[in-house]
N, C-alpha and C. Protein backbone atom coordinates (compact mmCIF):
# COMPACT_ATOMS: atom_id res chain seq x y z
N UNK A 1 111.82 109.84 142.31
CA UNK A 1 110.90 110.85 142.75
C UNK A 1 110.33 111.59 141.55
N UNK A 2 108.96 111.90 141.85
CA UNK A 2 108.19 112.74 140.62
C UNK A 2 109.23 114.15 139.74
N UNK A 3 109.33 114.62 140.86
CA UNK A 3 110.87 116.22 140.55
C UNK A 3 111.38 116.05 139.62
N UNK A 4 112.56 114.64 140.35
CA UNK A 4 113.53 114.53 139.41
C UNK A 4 112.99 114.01 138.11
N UNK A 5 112.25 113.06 137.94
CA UNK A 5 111.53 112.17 136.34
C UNK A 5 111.00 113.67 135.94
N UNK A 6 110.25 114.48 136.47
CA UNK A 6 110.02 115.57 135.48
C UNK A 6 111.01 116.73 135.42
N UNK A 7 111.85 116.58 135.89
CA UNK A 7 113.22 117.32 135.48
C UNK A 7 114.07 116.40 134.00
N UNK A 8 114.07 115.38 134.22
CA UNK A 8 114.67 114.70 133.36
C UNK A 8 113.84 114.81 132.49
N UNK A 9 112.76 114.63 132.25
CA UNK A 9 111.90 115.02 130.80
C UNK A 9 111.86 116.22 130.41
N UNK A 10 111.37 117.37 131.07
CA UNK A 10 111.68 118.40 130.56
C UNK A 10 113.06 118.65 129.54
N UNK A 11 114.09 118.99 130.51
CA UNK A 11 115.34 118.15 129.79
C UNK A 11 115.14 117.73 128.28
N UNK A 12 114.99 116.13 128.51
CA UNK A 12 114.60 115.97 127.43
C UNK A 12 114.04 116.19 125.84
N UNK A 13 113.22 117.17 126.58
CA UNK A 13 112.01 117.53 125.85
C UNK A 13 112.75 118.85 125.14
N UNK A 14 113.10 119.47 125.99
CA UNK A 14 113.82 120.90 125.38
C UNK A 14 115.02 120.39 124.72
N UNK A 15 115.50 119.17 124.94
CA UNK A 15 116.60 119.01 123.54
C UNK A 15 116.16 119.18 122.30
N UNK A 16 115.21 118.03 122.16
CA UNK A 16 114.55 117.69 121.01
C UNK A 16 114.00 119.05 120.55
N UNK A 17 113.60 119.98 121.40
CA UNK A 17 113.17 121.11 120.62
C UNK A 17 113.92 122.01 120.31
N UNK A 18 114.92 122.33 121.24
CA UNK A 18 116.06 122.74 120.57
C UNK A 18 116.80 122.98 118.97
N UNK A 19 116.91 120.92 118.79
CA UNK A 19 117.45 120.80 117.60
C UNK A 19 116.13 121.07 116.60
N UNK A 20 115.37 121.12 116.59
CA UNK A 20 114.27 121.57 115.87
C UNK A 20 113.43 122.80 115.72
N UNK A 21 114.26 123.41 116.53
CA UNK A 21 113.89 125.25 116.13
C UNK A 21 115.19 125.89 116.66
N UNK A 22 116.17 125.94 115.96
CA UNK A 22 117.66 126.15 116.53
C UNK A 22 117.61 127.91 116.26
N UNK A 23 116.64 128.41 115.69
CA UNK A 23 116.92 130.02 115.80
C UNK A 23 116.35 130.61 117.11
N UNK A 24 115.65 130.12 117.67
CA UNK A 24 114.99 130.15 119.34
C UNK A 24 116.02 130.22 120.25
N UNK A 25 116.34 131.10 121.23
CA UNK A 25 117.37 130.87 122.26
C UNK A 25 116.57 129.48 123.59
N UNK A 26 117.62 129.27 123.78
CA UNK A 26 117.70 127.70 124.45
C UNK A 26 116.69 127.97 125.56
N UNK A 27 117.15 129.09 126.60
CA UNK A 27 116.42 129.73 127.50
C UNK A 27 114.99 129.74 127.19
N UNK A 28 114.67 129.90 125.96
CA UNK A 28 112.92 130.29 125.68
C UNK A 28 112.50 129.55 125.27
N UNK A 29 113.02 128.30 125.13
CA UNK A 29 112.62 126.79 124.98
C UNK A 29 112.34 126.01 125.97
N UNK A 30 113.40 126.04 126.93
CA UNK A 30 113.66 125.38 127.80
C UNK A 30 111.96 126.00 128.95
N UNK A 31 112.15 127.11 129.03
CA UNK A 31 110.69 127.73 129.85
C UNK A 31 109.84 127.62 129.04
N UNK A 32 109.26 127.07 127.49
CA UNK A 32 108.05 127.10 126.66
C UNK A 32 108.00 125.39 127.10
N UNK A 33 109.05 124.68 127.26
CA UNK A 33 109.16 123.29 127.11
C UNK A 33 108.46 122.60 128.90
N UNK A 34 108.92 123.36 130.01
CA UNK A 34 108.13 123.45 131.18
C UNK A 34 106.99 123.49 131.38
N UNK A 35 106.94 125.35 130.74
CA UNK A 35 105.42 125.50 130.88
C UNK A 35 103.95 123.80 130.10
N UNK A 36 104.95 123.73 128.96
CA UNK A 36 103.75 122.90 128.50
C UNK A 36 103.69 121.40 129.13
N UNK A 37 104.60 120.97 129.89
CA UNK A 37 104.55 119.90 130.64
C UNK A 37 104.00 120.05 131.79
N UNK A 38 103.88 121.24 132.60
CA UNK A 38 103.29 121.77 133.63
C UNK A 38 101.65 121.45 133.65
N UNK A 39 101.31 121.69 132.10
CA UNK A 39 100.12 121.85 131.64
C UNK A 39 99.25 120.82 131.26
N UNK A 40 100.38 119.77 130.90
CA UNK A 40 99.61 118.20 130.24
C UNK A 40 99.90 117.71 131.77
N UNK A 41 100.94 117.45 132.50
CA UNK A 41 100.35 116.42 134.16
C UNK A 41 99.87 117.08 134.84
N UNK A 42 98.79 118.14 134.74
CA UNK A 42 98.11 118.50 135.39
C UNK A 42 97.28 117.35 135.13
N UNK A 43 96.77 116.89 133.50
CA UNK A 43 95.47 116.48 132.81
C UNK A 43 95.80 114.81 133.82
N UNK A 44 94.48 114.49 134.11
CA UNK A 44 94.18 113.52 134.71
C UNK A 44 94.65 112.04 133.40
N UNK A 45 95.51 111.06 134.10
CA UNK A 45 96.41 110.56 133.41
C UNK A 45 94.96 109.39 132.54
N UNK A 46 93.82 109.12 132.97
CA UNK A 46 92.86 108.42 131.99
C UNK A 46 92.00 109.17 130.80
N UNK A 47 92.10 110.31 131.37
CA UNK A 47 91.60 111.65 129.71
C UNK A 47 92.77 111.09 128.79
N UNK A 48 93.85 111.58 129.20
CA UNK A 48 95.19 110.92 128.20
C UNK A 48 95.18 109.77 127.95
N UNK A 49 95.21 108.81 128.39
CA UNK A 49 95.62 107.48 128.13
C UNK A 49 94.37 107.03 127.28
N UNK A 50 92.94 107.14 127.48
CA UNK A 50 91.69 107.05 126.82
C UNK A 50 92.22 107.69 124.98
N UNK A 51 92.68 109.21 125.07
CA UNK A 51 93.11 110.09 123.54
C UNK A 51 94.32 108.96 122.89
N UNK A 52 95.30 108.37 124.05
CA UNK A 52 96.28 107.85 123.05
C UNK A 52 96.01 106.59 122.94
N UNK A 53 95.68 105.96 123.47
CA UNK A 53 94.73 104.70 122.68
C UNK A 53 93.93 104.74 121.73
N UNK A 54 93.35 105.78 121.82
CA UNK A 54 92.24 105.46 120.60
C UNK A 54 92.59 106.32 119.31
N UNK A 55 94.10 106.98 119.27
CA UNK A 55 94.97 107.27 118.48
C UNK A 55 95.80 105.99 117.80
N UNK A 56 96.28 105.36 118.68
CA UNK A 56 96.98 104.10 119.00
C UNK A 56 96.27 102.59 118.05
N UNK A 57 94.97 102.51 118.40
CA UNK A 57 93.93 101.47 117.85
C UNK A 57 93.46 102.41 116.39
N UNK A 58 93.45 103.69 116.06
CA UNK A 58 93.25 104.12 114.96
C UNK A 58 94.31 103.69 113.79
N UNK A 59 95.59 104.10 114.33
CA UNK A 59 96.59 103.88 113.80
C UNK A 59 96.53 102.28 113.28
N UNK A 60 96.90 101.19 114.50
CA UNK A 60 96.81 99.87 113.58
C UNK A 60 95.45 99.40 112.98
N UNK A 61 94.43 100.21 112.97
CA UNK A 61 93.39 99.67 112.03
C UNK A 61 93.17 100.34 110.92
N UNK A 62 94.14 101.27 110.64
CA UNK A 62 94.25 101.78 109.30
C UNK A 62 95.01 100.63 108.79
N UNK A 63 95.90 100.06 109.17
CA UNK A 63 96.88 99.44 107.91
C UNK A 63 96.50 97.40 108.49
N UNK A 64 95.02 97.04 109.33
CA UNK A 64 94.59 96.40 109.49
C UNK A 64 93.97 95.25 108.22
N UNK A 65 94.17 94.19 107.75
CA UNK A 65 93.39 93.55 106.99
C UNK A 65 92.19 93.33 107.02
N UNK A 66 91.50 93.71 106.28
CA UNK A 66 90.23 93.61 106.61
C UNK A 66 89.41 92.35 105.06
N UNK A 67 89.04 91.30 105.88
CA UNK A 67 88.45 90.01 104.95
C UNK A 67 87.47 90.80 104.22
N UNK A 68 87.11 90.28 102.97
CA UNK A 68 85.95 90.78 102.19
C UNK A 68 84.81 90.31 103.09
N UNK A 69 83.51 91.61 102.60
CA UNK A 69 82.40 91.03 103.46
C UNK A 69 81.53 90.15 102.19
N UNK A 70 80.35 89.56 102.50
CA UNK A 70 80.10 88.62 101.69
C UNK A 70 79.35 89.81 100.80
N UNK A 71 78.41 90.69 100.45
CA UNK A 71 78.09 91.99 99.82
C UNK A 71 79.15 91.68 98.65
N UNK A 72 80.69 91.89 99.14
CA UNK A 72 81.90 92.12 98.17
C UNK A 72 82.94 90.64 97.86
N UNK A 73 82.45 89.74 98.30
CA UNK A 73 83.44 88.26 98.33
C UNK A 73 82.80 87.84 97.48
N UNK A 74 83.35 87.42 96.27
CA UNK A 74 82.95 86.54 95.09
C UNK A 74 82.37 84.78 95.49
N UNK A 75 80.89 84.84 95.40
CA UNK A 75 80.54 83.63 95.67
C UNK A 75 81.08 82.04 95.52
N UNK A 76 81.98 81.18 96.84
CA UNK A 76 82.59 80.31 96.45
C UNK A 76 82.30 78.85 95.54
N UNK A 77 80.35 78.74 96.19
CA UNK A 77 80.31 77.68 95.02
C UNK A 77 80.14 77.65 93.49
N UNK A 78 80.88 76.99 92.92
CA UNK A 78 81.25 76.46 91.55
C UNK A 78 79.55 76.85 90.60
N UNK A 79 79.45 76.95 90.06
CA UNK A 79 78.22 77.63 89.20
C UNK A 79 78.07 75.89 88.63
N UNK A 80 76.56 75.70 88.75
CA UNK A 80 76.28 74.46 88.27
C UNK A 80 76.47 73.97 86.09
N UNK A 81 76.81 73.10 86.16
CA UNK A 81 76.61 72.67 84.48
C UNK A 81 75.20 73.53 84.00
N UNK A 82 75.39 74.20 82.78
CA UNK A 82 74.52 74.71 81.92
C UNK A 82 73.71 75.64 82.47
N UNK A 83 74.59 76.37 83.86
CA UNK A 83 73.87 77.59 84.35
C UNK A 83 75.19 78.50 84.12
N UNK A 84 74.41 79.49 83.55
CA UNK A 84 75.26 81.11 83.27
C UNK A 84 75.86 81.63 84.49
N UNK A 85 77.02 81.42 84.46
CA UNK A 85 77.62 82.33 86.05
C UNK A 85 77.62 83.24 86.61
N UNK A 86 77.29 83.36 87.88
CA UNK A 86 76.37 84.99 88.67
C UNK A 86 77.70 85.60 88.52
């Protein structure tokens, strides 16, 4: 049921924040950690999914190979006898 999966994330969610701002009482995490989940499944789940994809496709086309274009690819045929090479 929806409840419980967003009980269990919340949960979740306020651990992780927990251990990462441990001078915060648990209590004011745990209700900052709600409120903001309250706030993102409101957002219609293709606004999101559209932002993390194209986070997602940013990400692997940064570290993507990209072939030389011919502008920058060193011309493959062999330079003829007694011509100066481009």
């Amino acid at each position: 049921m929806r409840d419980d999966r967003d009980g269990e994330e919340i949960e979740s969610l306020t651990g992780r924040l927990i251990d990462r701002f441990p001078g915060i009482p648990a209590t004011s995490i745990h209700h900052v950690a709600a409120a903001a989940w309250a706030e993102v499944t409101k957002i219609p789940l293709g606004e999101v999914a559209a932002d993390l994809a194209e986070r997602a496709a940013t990400e692997s086309l940064t570290h993507y190979p990209v072939p030389p274009t011919t502008e920058t690819a060193p011309d493959p045929t062999p330079p003829r006898s007694g011509s100066p090479p481009s």
